[in-house]
Protein backbone atom coordinates (compact mmCIF):
# COMPACT_ATOMS: atom_id res chain seq x y z
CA UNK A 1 9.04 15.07 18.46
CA UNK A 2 9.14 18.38 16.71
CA UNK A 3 6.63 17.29 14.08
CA UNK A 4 3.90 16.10 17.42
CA UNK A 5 4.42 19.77 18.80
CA UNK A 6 3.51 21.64 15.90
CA UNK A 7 0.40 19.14 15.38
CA UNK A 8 -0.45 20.09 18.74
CA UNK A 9 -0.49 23.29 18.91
CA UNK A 10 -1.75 23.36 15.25
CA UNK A 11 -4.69 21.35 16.52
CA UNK A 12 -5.76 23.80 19.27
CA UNK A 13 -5.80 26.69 17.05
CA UNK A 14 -7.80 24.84 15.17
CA UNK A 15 -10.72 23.88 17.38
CA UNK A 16 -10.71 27.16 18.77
CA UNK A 17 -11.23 28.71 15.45
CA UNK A 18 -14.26 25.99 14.05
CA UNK A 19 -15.71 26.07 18.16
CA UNK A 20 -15.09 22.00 18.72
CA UNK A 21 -13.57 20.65 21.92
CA UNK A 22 -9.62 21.24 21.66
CA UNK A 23 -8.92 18.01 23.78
CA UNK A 24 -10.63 16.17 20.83
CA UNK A 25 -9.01 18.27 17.87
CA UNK A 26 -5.67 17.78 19.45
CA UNK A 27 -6.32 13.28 20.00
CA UNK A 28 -7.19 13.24 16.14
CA UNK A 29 -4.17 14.98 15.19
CA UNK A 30 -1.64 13.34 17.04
CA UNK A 31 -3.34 9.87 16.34
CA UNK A 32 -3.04 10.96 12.22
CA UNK A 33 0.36 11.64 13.03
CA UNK A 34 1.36 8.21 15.02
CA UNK A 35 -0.36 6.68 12.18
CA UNK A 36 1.54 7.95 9.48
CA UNK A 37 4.80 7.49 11.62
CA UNK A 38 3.14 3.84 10.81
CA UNK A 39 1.43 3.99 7.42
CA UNK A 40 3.90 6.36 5.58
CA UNK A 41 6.84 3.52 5.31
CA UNK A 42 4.87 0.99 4.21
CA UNK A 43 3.13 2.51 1.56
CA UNK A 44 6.80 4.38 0.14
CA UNK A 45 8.04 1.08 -0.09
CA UNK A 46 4.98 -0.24 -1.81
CA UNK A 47 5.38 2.21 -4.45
CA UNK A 48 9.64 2.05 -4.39
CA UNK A 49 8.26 -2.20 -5.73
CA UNK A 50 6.25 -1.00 -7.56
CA UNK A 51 8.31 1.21 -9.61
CA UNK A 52 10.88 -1.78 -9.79
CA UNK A 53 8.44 -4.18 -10.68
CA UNK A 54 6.76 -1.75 -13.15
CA UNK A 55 10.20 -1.53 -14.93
CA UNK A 56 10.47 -4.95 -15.09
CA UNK A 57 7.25 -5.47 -16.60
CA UNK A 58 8.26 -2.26 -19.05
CA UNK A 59 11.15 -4.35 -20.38
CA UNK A 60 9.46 -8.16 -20.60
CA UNK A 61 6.37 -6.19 -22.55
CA UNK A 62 8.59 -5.16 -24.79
CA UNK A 63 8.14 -1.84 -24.18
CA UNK A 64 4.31 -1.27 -23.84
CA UNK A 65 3.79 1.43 -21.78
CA UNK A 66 -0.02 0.38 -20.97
CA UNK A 67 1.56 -2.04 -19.21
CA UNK A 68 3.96 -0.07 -17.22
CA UNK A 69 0.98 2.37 -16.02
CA UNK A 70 -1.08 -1.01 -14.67
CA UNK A 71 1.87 -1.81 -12.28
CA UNK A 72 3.16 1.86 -11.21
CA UNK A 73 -0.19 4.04 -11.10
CA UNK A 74 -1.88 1.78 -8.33
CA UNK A 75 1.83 1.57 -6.45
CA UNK A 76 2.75 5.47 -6.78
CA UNK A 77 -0.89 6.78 -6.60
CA UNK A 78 -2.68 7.39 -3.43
CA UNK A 79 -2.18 8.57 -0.16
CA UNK A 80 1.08 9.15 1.49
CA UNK A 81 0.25 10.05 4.90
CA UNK A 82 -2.94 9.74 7.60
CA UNK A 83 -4.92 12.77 7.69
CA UNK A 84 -7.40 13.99 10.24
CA UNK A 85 -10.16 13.80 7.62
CA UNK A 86 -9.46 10.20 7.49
CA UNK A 87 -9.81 9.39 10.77
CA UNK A 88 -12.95 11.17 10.77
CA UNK A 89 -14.50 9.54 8.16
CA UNK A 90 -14.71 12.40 5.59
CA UNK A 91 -12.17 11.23 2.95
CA UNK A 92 -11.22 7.37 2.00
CA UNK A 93 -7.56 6.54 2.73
CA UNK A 94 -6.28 5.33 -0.43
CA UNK A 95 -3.36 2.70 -0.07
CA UNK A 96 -3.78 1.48 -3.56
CA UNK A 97 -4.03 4.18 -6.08
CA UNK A 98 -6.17 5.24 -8.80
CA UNK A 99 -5.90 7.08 -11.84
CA UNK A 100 -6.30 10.96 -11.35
CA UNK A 101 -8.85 10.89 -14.57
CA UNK A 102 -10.94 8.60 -12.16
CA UNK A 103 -10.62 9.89 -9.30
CA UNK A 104 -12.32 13.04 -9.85
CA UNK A 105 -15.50 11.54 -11.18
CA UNK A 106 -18.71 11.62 -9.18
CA UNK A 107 -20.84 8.42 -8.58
CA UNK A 108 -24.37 9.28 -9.66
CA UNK A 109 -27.46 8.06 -9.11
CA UNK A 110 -28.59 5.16 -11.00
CA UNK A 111 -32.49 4.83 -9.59
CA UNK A 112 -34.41 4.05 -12.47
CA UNK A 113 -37.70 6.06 -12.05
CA UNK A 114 -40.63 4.53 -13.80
CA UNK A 115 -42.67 6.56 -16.27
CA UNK A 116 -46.33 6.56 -15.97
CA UNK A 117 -48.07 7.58 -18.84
């Protein structure tokens, strides 16, 4: 209950400050916060497996680490909780993971322009 008052309140300081409708602000913010009430278990259990099963897979590999980071990364990576930005559209909600080193890069462009000579 404590954690839906701060959001609140958070969420009309907010909109004040950036000028959108406070009634709005404050919906989004308490629906990211029902949602990770929701999402939040689930996916820290996902990751508690896939730690387990990781292990597991450590030890019947032998000891290969490669395949230790193919079970845990996707399990432990990702996001933990619903933000507002999610809900809005601005950022993906991750559920299975990715590699930091590929998760910063940039899709580009890949029009091929035709040269006329």
């Amino acid at each position: 209950m404590l954690l839906v008052i701060v959001v609140v309140v958070s969420a009309g300081t907010a909109a004040a400050n950036q000028g959108e409708s406070p009634s709005r602000e404050i919906g989004i913010n308490a629906a990211s916060a029902g949602l990770t009430l929701l999402y939040a278990p689930v996916k820290m259990t996902y990751s508690a497996l896939g730690l387990v099963f990781g292990g597991i897979a450590y030890g019947l590999s032998g000891g290969d680490s490669d395949v230790l980071s193919a079970v845990v990364t996707p399990a432990v990576y990702g996001d933990y909780a619903v933000f507002p930005s999610h809900l809005r559209g601005q950022q993906k909600l991750e559920f299975i993971g990715r590699d930091p080193a590929y998760r910063e890069q940039k899709v580009v462009d890949t029009t091929i322009v035709e040269e006329v000579y």
